[in-house]
PDB file of N, CA and C in Angstrom:
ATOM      1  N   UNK A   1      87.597  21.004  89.892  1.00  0.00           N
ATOM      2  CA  UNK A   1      87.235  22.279  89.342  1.00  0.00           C
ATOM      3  C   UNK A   1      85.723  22.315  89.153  1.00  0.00           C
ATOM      4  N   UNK A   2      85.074  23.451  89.498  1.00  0.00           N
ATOM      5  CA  UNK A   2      83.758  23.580  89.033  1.00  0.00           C
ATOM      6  C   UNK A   2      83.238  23.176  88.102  1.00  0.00           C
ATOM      7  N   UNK A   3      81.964  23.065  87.666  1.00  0.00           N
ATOM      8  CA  UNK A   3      81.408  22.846  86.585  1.00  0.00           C
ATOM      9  C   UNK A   3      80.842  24.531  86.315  1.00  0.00           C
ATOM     10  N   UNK A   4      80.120  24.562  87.340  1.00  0.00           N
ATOM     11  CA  UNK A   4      79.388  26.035  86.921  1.00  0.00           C
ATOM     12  C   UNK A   4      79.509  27.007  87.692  1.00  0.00           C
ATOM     13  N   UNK A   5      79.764  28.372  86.963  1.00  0.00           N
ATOM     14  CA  UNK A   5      79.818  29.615  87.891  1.00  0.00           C
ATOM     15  C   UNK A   5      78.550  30.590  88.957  1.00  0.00           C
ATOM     16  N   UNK A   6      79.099  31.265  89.622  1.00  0.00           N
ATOM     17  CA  UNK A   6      78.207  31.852  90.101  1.00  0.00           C
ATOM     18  C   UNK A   6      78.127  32.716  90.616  1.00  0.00           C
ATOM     19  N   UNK A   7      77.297  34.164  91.062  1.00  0.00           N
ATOM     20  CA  UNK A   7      77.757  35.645  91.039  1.00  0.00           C
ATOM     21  C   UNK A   7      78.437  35.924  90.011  1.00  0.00           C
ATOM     22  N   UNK A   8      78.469  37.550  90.368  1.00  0.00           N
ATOM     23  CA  UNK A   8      78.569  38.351  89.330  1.00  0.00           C
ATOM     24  C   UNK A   8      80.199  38.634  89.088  1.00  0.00           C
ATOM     25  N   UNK A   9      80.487  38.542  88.140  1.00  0.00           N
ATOM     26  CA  UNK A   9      81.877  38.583  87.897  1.00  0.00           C
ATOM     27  C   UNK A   9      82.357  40.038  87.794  1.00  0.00           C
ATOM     28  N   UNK A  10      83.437  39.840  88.123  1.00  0.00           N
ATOM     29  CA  UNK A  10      83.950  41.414  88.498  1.00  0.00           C
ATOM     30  C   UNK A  10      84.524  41.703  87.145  1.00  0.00           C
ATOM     31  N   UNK A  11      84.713  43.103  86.732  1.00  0.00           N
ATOM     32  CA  UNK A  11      85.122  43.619  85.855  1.00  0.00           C
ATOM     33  C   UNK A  11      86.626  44.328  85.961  1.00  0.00           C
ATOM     34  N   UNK A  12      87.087  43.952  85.103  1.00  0.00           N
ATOM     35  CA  UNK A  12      88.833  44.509  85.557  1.00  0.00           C
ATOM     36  C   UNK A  12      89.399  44.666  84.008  1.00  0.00           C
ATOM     37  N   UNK A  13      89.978  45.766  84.020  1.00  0.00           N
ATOM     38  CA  UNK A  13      91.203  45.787  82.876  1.00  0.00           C
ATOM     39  C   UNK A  13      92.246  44.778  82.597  1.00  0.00           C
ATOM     40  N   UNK A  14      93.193  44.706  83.271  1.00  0.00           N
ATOM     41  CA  UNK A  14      94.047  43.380  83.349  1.00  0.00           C
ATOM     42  C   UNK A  14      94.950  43.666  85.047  1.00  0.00           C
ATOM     43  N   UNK A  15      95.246  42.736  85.127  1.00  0.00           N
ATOM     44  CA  UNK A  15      96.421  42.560  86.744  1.00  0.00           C
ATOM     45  C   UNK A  15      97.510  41.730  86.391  1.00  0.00           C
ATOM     46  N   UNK A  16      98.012  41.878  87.207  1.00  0.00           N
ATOM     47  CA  UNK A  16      99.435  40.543  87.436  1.00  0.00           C
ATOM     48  C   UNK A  16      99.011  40.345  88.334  1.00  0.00           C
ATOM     49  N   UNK A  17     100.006  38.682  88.774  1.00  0.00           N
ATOM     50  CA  UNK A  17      99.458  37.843  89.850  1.00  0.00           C
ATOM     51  C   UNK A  17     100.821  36.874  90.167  1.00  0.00           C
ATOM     52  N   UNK A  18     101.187  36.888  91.640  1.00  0.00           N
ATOM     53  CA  UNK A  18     102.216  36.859  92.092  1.00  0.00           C
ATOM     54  C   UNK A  18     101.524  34.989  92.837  1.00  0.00           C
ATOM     55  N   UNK A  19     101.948  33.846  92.520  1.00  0.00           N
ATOM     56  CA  UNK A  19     101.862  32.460  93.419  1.00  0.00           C
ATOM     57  C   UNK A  19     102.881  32.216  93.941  1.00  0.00           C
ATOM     58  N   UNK A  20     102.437  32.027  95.556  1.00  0.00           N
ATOM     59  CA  UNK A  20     103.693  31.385  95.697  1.00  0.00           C
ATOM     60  C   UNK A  20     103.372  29.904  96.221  1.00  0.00           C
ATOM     61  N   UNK A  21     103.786  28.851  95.378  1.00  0.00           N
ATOM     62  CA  UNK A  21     103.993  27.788  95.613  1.00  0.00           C
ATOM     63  C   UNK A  21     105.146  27.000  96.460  1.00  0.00           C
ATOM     64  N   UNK A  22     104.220  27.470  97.927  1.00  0.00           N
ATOM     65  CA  UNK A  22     105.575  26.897  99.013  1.00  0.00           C
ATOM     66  C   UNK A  22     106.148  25.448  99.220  1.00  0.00           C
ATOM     67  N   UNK A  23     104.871  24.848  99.237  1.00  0.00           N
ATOM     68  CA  UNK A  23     105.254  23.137  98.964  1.00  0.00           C
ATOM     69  C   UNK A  23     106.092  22.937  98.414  1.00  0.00           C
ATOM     70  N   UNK A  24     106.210  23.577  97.201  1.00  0.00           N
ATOM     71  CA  UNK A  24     106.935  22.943  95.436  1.00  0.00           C
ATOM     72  C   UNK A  24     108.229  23.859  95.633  1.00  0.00           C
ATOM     73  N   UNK A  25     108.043  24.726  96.623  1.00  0.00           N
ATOM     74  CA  UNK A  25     109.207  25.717  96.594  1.00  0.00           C
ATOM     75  C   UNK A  25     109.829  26.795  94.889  1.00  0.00           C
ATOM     76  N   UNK A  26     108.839  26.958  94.631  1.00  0.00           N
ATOM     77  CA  UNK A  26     108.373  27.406  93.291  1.00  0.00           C
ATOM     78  C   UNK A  26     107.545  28.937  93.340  1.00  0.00           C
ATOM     79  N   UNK A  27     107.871  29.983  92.652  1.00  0.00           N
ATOM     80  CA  UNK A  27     107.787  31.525  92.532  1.00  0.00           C
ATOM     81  C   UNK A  27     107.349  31.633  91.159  1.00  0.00           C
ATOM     82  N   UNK A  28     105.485  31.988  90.894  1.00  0.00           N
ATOM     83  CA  UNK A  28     105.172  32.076  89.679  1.00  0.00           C
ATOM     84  C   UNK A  28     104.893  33.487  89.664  1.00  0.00           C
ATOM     85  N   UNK A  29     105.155  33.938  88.239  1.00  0.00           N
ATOM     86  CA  UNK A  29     104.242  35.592  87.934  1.00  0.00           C
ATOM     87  C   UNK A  29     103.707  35.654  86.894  1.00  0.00           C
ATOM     88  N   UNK A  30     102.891  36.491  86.993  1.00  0.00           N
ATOM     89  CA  UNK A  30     102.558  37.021  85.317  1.00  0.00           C
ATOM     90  C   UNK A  30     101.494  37.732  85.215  1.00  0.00           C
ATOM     91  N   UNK A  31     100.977  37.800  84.040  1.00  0.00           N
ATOM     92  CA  UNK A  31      99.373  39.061  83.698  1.00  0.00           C
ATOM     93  C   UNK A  31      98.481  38.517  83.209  1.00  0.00           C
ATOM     94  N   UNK A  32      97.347  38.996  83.751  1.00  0.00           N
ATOM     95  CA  UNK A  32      95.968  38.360  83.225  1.00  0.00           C
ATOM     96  C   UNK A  32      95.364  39.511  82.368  1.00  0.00           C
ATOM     97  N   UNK A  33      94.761  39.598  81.060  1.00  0.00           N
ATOM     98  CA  UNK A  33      94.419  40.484  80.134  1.00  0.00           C
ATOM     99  C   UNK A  33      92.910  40.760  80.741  1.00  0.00           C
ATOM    100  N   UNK A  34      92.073  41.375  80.237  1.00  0.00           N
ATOM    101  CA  UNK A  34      90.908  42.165  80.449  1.00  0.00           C
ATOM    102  C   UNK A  34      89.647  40.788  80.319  1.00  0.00           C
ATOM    103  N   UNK A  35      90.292  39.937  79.029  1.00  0.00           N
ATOM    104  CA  UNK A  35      89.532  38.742  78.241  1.00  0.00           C
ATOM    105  C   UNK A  35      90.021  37.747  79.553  1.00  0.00           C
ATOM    106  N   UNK A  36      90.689  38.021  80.771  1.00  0.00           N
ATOM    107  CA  UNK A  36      90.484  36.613  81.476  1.00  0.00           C
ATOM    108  C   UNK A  36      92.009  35.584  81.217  1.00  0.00           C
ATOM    109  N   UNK A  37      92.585  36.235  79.847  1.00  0.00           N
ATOM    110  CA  UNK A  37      93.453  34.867  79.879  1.00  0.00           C
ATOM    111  C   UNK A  37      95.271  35.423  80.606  1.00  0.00           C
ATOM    112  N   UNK A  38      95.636  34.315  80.765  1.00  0.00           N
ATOM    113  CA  UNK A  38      96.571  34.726  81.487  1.00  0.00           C
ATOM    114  C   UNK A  38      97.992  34.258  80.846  1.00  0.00           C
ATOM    115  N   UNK A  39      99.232  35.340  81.018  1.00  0.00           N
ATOM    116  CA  UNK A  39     100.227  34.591  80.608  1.00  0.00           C
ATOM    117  C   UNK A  39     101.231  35.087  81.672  1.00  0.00           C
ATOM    118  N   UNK A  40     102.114  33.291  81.919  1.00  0.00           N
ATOM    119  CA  UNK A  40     102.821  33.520  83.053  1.00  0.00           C
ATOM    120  C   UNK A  40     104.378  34.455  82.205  1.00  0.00           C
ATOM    121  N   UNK A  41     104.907  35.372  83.401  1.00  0.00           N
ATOM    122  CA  UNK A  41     106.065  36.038  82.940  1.00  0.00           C
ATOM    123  C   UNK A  41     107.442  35.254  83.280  1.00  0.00           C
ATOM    124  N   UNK A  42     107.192  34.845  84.183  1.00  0.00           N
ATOM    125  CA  UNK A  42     108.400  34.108  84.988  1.00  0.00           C
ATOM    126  C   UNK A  42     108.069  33.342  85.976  1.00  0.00           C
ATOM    127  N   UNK A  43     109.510  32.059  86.204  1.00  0.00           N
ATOM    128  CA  UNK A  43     109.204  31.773  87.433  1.00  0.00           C
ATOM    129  C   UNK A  43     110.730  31.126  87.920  1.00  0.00           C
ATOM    130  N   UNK A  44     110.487  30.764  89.456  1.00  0.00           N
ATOM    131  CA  UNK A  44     112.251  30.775  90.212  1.00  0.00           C
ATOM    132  C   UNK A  44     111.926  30.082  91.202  1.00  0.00           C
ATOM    133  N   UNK A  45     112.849  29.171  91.641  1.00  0.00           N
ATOM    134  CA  UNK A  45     112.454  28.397  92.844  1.00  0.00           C
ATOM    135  C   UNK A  45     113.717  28.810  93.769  1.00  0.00           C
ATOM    136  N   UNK A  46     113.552  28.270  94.993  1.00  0.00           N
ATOM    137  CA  UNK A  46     114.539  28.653  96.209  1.00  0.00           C
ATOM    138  C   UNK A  46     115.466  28.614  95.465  1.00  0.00           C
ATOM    139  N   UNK A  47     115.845  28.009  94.880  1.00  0.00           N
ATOM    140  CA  UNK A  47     118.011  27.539  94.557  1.00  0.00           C
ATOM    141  C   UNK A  47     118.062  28.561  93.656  1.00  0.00           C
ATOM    142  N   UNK A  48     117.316  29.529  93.053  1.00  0.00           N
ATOM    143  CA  UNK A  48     117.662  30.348  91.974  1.00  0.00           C
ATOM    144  C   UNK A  48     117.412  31.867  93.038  1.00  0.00           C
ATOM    145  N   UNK A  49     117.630  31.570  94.160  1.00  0.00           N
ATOM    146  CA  UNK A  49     117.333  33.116  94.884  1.00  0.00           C
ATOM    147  C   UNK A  49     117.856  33.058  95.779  1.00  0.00           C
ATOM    148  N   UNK A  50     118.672  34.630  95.938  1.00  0.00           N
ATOM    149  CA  UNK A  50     119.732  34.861  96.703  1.00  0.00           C
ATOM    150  C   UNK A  50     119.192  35.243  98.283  1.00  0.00           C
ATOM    151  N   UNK A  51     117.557  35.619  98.830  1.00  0.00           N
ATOM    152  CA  UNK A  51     117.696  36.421  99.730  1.00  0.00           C
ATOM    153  C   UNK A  51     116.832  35.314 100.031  1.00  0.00           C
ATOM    154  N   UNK A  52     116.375  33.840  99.192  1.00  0.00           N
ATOM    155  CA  UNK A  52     115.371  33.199 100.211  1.00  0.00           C
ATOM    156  C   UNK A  52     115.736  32.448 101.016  1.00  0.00           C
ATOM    157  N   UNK A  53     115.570  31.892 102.171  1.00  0.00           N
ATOM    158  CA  UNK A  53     115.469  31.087 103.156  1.00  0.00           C
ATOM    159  C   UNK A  53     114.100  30.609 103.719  1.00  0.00           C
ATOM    160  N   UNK A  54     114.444  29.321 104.449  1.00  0.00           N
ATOM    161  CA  UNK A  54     113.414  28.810 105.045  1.00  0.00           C
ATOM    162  C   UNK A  54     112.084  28.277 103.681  1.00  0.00           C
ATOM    163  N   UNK A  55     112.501  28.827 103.262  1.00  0.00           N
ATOM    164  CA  UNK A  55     111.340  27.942 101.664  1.00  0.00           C
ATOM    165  C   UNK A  55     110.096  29.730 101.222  1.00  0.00           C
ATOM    166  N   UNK A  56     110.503  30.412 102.120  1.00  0.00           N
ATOM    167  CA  UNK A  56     110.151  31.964 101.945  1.00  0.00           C
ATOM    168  C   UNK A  56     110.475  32.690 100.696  1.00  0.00           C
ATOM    169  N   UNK A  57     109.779  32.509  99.614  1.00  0.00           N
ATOM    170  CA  UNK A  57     109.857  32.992  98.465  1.00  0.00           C
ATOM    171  C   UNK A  57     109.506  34.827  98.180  1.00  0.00           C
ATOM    172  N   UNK A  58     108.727  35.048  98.937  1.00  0.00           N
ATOM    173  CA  UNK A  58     107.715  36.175  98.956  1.00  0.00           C
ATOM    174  C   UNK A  58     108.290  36.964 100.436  1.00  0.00           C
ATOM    175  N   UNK A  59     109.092  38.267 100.480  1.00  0.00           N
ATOM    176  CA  UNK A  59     109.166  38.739 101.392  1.00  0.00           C
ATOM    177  C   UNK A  59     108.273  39.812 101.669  1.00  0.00           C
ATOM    178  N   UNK A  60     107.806  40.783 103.045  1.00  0.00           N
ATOM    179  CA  UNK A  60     107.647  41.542 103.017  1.00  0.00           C
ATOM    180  C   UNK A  60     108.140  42.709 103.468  1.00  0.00           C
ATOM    181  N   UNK A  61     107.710  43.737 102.334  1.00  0.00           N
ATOM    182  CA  UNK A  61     108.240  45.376 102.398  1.00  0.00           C
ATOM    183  C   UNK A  61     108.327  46.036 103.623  1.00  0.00           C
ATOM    184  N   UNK A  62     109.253  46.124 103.970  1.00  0.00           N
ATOM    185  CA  UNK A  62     109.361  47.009 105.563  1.00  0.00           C
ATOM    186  C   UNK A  62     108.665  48.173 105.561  1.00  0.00           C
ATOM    187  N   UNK A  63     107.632  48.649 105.966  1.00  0.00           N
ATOM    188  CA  UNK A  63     106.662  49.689 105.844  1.00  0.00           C
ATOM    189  C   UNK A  63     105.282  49.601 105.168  1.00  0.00           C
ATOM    190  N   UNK A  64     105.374  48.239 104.427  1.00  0.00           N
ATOM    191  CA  UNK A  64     104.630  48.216 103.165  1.00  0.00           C
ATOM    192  C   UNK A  64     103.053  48.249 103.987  1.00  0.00           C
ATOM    193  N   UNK A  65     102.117  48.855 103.460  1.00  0.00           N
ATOM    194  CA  UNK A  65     100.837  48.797 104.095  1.00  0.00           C
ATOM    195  C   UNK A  65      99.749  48.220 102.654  1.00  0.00           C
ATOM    196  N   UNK A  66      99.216  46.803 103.098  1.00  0.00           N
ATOM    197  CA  UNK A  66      99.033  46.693 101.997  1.00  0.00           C
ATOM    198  C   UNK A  66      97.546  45.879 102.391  1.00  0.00           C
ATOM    199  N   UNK A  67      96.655  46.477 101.231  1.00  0.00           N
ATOM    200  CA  UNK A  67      95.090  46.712 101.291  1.00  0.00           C
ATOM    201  C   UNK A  67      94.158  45.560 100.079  1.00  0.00           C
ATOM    202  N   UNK A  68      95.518  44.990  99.540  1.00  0.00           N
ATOM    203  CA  UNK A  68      94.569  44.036  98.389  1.00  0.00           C
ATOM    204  C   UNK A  68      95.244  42.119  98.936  1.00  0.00           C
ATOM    205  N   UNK A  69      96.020  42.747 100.100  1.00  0.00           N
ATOM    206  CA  UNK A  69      96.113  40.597 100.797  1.00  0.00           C
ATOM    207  C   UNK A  69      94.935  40.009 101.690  1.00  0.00           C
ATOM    208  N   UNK A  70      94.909  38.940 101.053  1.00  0.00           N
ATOM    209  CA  UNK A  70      94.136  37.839 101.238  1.00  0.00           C
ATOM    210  C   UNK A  70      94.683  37.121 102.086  1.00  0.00           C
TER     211      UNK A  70
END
């Protein structure tokens, strides 16, 4: 982990934030507040989900057009 930051930090109200930890086969969520801190809401791995396969936690929306993936 860093020691020190750099640029300008962006300004945001709060978000949620969807990990998917494919290795670990592990599905995290939750919200980050305005102050930066974050609390996870939930989380589920393959054996607790009915539609995953292949270690595919995260599907995508048939149509979905989407402008904030990395």
């Amino acid at each position: 982990m860093a020691e020190r930051e750099w640029g300008a930090k962006p300004t945001f109200k709060s978000y949620v934030y969807f990990l998917d930890e494919f290795k670990s086969g592990l599905f995290t969520y939750g919200i980050v507040d305005a102050q930066g801190k974050d609390a996870e809401l939930g989380k589920f791995g393959k054996e607790d989900c009915d539609f995953c396969s292949d270690n595919h936690l995260v599907l995508q929306i048939e149509g979905e057009k989407r402008t904030d993936q990395r």
